[in-house]
N, C-alpha and C. Protein backbone atom coordinates (compact mmCIF):
# COMPACT_ATOMS: atom_id res chain seq x y z
N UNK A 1 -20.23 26.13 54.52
CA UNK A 1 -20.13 27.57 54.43
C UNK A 1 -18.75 28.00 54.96
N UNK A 2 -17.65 28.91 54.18
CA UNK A 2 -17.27 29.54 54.64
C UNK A 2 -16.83 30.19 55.38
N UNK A 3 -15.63 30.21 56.35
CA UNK A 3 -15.62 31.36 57.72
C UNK A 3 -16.04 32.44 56.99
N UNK A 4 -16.95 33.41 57.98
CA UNK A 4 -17.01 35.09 57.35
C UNK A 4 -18.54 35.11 56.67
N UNK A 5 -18.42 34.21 55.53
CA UNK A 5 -19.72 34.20 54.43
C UNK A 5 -21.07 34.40 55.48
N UNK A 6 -21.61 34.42 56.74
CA UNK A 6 -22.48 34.96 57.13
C UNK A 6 -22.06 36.49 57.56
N UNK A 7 -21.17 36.84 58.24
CA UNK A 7 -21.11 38.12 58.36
C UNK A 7 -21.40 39.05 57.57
N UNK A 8 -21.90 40.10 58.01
CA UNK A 8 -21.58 41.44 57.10
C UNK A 8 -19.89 42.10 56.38
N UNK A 9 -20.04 42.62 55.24
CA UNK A 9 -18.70 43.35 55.50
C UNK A 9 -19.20 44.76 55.47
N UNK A 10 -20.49 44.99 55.61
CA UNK A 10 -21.15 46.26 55.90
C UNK A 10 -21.41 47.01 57.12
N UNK A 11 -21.04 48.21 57.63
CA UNK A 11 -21.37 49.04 58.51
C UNK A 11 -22.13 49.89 58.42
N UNK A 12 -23.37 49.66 58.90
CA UNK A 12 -24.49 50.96 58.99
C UNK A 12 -24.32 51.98 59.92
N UNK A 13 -24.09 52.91 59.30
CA UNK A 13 -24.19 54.44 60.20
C UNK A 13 -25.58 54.91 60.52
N UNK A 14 -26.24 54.45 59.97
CA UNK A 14 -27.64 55.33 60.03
C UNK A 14 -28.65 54.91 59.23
N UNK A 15 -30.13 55.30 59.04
CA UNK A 15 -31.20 55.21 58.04
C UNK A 15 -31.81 56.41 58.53
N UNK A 16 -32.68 56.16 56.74
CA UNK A 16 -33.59 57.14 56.94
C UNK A 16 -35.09 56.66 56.28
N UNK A 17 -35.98 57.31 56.15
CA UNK A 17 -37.10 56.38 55.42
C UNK A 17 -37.10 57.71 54.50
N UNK A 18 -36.78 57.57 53.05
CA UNK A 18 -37.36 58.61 52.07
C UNK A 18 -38.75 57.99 50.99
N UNK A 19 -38.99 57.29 51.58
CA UNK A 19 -40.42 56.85 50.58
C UNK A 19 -40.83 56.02 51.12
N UNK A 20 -42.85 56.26 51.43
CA UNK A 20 -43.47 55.31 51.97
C UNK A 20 -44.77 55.13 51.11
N UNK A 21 -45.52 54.08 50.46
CA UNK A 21 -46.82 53.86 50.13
C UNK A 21 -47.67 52.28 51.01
N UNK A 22 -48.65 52.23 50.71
CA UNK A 22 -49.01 51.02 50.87
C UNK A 22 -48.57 49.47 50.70
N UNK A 23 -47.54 49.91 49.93
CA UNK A 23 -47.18 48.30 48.89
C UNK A 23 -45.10 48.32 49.42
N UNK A 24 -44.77 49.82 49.25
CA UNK A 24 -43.34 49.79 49.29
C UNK A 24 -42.92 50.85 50.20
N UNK A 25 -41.69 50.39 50.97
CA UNK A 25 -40.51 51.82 51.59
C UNK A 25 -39.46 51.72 51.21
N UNK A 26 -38.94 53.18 51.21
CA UNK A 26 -37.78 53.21 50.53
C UNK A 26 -36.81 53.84 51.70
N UNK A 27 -35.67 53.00 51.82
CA UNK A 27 -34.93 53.70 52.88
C UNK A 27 -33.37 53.86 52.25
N UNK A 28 -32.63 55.04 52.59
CA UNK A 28 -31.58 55.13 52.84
C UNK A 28 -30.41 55.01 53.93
N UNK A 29 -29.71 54.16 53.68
CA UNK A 29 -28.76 53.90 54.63
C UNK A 29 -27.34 54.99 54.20
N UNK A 30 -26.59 55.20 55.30
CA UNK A 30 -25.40 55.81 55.78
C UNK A 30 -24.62 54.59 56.15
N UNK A 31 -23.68 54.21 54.82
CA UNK A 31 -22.69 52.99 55.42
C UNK A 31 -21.26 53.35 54.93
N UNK A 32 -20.32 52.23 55.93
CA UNK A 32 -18.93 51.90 55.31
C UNK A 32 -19.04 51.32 54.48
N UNK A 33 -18.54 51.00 53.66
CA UNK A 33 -18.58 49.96 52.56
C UNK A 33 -17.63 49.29 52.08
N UNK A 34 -17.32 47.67 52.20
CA UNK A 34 -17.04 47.01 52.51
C UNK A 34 -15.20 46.97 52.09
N UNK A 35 -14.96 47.76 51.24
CA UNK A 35 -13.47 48.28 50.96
C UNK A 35 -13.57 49.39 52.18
N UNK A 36 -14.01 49.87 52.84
CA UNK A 36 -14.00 50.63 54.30
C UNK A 36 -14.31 52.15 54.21
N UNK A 37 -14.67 52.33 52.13
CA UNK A 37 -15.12 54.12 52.29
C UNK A 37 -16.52 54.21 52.83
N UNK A 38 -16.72 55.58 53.13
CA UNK A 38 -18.05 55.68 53.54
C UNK A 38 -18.80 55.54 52.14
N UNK A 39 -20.03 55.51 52.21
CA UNK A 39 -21.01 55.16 50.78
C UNK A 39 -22.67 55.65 51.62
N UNK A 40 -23.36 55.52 50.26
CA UNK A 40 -24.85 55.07 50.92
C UNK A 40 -25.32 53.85 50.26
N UNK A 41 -26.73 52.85 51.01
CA UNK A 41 -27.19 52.02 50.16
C UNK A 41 -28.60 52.34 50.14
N UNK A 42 -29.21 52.32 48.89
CA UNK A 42 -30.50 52.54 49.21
C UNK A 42 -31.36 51.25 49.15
N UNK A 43 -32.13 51.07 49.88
CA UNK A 43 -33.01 49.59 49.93
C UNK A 43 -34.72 49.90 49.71
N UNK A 44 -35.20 48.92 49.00
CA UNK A 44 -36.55 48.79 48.92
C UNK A 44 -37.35 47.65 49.73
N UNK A 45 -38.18 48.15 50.41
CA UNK A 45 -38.81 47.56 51.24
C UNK A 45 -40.16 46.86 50.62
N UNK A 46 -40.63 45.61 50.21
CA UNK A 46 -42.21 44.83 49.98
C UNK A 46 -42.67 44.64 51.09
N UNK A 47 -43.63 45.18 50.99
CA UNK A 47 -44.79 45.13 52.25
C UNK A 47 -45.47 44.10 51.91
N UNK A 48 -45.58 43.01 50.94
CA UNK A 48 -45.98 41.99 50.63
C UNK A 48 -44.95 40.61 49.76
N UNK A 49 -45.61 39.68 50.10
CA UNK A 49 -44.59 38.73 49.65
C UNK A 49 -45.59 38.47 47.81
N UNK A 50 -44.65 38.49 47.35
CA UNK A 50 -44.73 37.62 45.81
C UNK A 50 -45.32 36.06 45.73
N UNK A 51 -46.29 36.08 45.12
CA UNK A 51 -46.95 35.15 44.82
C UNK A 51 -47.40 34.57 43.64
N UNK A 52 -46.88 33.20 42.59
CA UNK A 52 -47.31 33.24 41.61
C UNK A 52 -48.02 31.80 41.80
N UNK A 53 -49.12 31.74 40.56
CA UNK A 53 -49.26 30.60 40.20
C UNK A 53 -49.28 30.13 39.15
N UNK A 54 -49.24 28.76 38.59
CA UNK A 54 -48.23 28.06 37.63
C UNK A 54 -49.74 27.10 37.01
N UNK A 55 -51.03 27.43 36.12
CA UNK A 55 -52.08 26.27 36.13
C UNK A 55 -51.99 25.90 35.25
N UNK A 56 -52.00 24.66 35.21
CA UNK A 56 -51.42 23.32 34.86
C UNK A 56 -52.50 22.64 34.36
N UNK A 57 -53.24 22.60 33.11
CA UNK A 57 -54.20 21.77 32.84
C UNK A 57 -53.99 20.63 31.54
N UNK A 58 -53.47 19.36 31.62
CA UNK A 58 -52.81 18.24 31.18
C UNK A 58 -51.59 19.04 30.28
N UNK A 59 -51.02 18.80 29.06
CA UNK A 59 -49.82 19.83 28.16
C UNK A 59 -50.51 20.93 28.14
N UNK A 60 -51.44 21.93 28.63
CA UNK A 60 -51.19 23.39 28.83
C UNK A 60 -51.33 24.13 30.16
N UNK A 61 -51.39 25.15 29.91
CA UNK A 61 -51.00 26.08 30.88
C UNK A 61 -51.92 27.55 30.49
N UNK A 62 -52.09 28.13 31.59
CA UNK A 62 -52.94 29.40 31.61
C UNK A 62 -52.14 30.71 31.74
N UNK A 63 -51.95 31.57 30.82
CA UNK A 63 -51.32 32.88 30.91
C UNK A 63 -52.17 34.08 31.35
N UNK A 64 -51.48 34.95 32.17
CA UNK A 64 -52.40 35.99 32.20
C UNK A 64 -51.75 37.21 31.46
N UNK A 65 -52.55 38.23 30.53
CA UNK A 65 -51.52 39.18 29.96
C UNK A 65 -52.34 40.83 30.36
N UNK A 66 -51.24 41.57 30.72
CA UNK A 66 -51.46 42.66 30.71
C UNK A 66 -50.76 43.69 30.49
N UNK A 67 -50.69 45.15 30.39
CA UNK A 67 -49.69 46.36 30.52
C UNK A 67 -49.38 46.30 32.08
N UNK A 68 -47.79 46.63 31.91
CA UNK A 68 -47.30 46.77 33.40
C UNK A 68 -46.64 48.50 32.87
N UNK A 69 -47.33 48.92 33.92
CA UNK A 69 -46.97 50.44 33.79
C UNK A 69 -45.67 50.88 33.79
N UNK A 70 -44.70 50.12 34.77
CA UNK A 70 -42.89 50.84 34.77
C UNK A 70 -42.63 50.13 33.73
N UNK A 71 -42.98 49.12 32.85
CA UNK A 71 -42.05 49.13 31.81
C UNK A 71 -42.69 49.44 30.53
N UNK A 72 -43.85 50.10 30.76
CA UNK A 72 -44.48 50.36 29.46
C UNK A 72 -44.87 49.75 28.48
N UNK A 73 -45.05 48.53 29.07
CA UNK A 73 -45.25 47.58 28.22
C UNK A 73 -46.50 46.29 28.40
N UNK A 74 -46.84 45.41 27.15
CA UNK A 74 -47.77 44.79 27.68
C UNK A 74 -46.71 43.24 28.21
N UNK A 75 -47.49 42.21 28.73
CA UNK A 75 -46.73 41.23 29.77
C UNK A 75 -47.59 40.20 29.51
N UNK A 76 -47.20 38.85 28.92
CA UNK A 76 -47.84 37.81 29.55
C UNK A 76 -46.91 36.95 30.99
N UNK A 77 -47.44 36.82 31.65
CA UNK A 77 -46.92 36.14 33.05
C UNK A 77 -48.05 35.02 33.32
N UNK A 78 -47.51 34.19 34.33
CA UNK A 78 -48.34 33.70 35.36
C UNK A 78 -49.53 34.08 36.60
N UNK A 79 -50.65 34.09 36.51
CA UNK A 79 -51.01 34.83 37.34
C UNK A 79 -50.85 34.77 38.60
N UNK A 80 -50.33 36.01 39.65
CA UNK A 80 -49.62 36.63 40.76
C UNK A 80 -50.41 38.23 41.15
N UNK A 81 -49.31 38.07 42.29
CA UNK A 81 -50.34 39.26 42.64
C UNK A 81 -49.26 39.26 44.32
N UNK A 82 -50.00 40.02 44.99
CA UNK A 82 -49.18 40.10 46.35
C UNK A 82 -50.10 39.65 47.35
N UNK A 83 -49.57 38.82 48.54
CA UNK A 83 -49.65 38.30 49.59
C UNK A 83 -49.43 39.42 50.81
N UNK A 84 -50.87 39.69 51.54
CA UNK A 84 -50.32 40.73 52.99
C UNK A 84 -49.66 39.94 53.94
N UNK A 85 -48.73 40.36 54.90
CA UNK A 85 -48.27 39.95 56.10
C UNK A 85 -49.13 38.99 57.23
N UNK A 86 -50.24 39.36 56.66
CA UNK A 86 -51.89 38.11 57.50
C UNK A 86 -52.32 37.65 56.77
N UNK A 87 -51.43 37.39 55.86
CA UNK A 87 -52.30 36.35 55.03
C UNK A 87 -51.25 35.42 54.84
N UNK A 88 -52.12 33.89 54.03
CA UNK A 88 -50.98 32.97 53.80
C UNK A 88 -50.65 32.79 52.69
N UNK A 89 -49.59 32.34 52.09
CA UNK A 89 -49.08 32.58 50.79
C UNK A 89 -49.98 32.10 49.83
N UNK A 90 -50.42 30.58 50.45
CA UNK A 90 -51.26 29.64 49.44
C UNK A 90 -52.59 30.43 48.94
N UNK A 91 -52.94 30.92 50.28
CA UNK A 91 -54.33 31.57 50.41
C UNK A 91 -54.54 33.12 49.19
N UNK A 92 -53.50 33.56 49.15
CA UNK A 92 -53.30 34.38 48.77
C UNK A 92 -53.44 34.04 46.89
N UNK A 93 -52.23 33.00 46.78
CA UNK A 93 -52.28 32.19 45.71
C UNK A 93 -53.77 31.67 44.89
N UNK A 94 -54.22 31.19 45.61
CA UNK A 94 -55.87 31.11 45.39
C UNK A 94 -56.43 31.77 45.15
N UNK A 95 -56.05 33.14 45.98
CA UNK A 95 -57.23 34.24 45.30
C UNK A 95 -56.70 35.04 44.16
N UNK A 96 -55.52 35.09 43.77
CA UNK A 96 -55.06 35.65 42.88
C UNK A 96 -55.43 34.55 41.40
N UNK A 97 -55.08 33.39 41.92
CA UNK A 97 -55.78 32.33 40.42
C UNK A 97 -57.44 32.79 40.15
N UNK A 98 -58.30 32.89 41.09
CA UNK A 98 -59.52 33.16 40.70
C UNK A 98 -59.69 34.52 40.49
N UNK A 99 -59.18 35.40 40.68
CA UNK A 99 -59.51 36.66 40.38
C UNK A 99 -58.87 37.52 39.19
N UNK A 100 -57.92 36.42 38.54
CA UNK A 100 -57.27 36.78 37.00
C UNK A 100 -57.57 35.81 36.04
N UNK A 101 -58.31 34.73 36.85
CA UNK A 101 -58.31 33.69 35.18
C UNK A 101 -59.98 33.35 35.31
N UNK A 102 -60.74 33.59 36.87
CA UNK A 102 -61.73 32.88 37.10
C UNK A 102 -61.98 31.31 37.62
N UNK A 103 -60.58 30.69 37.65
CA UNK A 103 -60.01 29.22 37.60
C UNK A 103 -59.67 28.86 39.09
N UNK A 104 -60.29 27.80 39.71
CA UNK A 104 -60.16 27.54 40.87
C UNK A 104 -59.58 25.97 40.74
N UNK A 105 -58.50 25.85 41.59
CA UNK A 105 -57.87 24.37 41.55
C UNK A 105 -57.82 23.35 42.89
N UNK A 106 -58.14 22.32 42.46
CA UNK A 106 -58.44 20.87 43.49
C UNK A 106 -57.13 20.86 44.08
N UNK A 107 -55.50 21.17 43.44
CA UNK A 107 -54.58 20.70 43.49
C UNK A 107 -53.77 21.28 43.98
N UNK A 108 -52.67 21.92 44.69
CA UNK A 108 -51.39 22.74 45.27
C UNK A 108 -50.23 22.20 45.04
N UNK A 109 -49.70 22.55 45.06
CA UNK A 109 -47.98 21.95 45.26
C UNK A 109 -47.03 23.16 44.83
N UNK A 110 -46.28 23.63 45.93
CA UNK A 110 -45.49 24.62 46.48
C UNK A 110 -44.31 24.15 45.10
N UNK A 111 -43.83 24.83 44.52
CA UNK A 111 -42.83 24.91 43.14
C UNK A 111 -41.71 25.16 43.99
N UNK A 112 -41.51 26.81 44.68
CA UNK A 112 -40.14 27.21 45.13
C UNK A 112 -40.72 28.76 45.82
N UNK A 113 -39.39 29.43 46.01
CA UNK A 113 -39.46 30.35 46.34
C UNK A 113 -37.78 31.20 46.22
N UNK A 114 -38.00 32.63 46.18
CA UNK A 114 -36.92 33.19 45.82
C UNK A 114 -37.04 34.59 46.28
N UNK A 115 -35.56 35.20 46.33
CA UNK A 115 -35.76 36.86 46.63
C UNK A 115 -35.69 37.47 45.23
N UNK A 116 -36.56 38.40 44.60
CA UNK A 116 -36.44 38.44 43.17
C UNK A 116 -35.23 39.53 42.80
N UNK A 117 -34.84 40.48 43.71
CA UNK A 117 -33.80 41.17 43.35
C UNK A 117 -33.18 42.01 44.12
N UNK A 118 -32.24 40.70 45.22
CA UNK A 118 -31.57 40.99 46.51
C UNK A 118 -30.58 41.99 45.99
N UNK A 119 -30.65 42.49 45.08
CA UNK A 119 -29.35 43.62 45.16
C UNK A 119 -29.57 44.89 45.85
N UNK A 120 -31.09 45.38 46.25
CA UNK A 120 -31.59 46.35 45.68
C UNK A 120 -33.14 46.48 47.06
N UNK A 121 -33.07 45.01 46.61
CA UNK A 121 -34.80 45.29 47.24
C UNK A 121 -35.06 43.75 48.34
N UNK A 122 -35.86 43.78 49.20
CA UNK A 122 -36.16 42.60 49.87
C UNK A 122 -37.36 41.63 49.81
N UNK A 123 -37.76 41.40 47.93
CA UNK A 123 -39.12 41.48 47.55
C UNK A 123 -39.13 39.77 47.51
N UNK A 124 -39.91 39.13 48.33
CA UNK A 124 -39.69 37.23 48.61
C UNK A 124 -40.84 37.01 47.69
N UNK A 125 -40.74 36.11 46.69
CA UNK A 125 -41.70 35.64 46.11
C UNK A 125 -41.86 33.65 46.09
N UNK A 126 -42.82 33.30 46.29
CA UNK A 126 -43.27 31.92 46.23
C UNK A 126 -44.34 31.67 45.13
N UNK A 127 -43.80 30.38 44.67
CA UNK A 127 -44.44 30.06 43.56
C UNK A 127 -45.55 28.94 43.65
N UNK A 128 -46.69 28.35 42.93
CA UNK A 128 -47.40 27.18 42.69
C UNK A 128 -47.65 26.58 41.67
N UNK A 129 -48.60 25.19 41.99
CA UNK A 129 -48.19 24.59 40.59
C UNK A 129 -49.95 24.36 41.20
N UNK A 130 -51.01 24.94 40.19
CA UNK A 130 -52.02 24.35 40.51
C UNK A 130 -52.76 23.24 39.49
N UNK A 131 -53.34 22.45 39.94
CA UNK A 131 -53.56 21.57 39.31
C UNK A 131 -55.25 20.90 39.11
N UNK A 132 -55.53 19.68 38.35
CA UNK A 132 -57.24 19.53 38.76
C UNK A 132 -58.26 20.92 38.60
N UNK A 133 -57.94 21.93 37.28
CA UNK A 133 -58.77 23.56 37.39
C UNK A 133 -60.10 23.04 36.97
N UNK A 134 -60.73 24.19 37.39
CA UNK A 134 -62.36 24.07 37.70
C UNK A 134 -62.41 25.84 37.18
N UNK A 135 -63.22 25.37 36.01
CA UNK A 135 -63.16 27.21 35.59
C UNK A 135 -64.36 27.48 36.50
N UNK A 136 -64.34 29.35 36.16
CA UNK A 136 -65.45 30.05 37.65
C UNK A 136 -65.24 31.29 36.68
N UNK A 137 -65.93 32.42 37.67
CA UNK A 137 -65.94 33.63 36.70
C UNK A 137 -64.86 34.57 37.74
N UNK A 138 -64.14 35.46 36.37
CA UNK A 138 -63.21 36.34 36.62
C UNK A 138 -63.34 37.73 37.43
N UNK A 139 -62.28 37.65 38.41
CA UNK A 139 -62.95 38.60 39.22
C UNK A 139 -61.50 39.73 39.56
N UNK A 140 -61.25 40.27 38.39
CA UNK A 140 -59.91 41.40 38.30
C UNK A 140 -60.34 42.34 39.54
N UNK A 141 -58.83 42.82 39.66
CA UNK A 141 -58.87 44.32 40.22
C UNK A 141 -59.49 45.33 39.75
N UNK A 142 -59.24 47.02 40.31
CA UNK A 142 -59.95 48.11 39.45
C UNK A 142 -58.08 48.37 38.25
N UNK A 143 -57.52 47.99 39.26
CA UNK A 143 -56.27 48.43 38.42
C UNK A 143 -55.65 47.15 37.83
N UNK A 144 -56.83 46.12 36.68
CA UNK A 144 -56.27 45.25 36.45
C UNK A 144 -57.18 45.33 34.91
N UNK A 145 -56.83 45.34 33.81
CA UNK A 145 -57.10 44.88 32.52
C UNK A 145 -56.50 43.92 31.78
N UNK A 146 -56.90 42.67 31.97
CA UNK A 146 -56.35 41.31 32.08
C UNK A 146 -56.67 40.43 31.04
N UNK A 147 -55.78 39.57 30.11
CA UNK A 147 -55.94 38.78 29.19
C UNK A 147 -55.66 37.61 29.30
N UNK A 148 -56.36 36.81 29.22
CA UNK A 148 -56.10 35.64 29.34
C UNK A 148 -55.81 34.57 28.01
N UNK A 149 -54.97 33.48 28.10
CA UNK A 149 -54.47 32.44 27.01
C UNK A 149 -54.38 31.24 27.71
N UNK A 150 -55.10 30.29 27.07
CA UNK A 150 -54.54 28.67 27.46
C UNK A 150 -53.81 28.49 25.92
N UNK A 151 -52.42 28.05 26.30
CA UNK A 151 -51.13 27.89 25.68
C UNK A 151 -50.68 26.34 25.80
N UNK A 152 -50.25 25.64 25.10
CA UNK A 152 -49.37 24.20 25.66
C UNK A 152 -48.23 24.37 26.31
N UNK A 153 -48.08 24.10 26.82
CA UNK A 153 -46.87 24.25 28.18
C UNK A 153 -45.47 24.07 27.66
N UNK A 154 -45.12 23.47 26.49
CA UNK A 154 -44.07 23.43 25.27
C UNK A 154 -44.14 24.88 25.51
N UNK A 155 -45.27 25.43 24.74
CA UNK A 155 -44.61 26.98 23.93
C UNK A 155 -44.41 28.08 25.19
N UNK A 156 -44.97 27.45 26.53
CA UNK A 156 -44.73 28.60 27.19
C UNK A 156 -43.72 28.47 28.22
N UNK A 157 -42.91 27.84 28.02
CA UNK A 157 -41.86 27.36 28.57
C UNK A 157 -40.71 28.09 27.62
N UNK A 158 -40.85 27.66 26.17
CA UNK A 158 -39.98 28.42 25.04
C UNK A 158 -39.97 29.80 25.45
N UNK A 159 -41.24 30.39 25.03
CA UNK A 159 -41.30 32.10 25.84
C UNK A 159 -40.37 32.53 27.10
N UNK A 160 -40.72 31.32 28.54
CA UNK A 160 -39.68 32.00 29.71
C UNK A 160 -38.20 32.17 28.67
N UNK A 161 -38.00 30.86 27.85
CA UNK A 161 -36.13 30.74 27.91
C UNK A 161 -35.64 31.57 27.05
N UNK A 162 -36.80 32.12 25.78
CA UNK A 162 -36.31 32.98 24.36
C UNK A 162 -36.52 34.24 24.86
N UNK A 163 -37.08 34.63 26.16
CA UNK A 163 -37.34 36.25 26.49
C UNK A 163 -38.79 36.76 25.99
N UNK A 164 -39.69 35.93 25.19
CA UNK A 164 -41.10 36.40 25.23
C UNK A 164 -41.70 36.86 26.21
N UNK A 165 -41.24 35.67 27.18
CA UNK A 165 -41.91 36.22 29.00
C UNK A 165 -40.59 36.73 29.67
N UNK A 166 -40.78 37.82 29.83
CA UNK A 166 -39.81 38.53 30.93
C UNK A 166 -39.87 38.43 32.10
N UNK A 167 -40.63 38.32 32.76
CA UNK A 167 -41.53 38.55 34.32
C UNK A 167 -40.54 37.74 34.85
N UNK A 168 -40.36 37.87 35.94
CA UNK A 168 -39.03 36.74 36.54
C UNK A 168 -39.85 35.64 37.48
N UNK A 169 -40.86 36.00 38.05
CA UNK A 169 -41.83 35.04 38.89
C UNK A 169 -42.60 34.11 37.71
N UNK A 170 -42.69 34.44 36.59
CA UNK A 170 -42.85 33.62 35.64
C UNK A 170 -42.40 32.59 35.19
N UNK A 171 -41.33 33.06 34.68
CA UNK A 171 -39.81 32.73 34.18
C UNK A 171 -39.01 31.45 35.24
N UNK A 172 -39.28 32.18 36.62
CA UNK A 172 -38.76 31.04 37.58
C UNK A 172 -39.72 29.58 37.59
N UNK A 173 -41.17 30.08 37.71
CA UNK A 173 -42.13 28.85 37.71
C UNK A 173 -42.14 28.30 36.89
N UNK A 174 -42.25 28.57 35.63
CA UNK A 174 -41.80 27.84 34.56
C UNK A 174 -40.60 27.23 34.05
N UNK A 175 -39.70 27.22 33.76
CA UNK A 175 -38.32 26.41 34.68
C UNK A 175 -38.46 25.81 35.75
N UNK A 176 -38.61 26.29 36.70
CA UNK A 176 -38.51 25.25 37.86
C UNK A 176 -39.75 23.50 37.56
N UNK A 177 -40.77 24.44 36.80
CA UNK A 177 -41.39 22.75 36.29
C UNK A 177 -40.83 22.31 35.41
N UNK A 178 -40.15 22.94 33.86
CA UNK A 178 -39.44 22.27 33.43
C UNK A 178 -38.24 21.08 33.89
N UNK A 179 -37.83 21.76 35.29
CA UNK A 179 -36.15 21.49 35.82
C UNK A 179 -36.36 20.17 36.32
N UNK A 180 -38.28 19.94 36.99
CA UNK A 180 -38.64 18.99 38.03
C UNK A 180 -39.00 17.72 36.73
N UNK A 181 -39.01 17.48 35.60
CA UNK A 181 -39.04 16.48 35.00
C UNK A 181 -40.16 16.47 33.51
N UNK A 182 -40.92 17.50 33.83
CA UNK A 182 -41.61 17.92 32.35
C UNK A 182 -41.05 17.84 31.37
N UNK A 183 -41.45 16.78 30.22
CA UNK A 183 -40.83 16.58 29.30
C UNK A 183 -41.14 17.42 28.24
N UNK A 184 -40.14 18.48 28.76
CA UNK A 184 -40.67 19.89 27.29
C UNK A 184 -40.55 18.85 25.71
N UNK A 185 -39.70 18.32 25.34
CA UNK A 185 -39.61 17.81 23.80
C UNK A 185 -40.85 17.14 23.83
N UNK A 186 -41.31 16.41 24.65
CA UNK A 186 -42.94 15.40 24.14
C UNK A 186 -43.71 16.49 24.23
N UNK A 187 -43.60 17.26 24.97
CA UNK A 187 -44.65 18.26 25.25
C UNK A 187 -45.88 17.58 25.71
């Protein structure tokens, strides 16, 4: 590393909190900025960490699809969901696989983890790779109308890289198994 590359070249003058819900805060900062004018930054706060999982049943894979309201659109992703501050990621992971697909797994293995969009926001998401599924019955949210697909892991891998799947916790888990040695061409 770098001399400097940990430092800030930012000076905070101040905050404020202009938006609070259950899930997010929104704060404004009063800063220098890093050419030395004054500026503001505004930051988004996750009150929960990002959680996806990645199920893995021999060449396929389980999608979950739904409408995501800010983009107006419908979504197939991985099924995810958010992790509270007392809870544990895996744990969390688990209950989000059974409560969007019905699918409970023998198997774990931690994929990665990432900040999904440090420009802006401080939203940490961790990924899984579950494995050994044991179907069960589906147990959605009230604010969840949920579709499910078993896909071959070929085509849903194509989707993260051609832009079918947008979702970035998707997109990352899927790549990152591609990256670890999945032979997308044999499929």
């Amino acid at each position: 590393m770098r001399r400097g590359e940990t430092r800030s070249p930012w000076r905070t003058l101040g905050s404020r909190n202009v938006y609070e819900n259950p899930w997010i805060s929104v704060r404004e900062d009063s800063v220098i900025r890093p050419d030395g004018e004054p500026g503001i930054y505004g930051v988004v706060h996750y009150k929960n960490t990002a959680v996806g999982v990645l199920p893995v049943e021999g060449d396929h894979v389980y999608l979950v699809g739904q409408y995501r309201y800010p983009l107006e659109r419908y979504s197939w992703e991985i099924p995810e969901g958010g992790c509270p501050e007392d809870e544990e990621p895996l744990r969390a992971a688990q209950r989000e696989l059974r409560e969007e697909t019905g699918l409970e797994a023998r198997n774990w293995r931690k994929l990665g983890e990432a900040y999904l969009s440090n420009s802006v926001a401080d939203e940490h998401a961790v990924w899984y790779l579950a494995t050994g599924l044991v179907p069960g019955e589906r147990q959605p949210e009230g604010t969840e109308v949920i579709g499910v697909r078993r896909v071959p892991l070929r085509e849903a891998i194509a989707m993260a890289m051609d832009g079918r799947i947008t979702d970035a916790l998707s997109t990352l888990a899927l790549t990152t198994y591609a990256l670890e040695g999945y032979d997308v061409a044999a499929g």
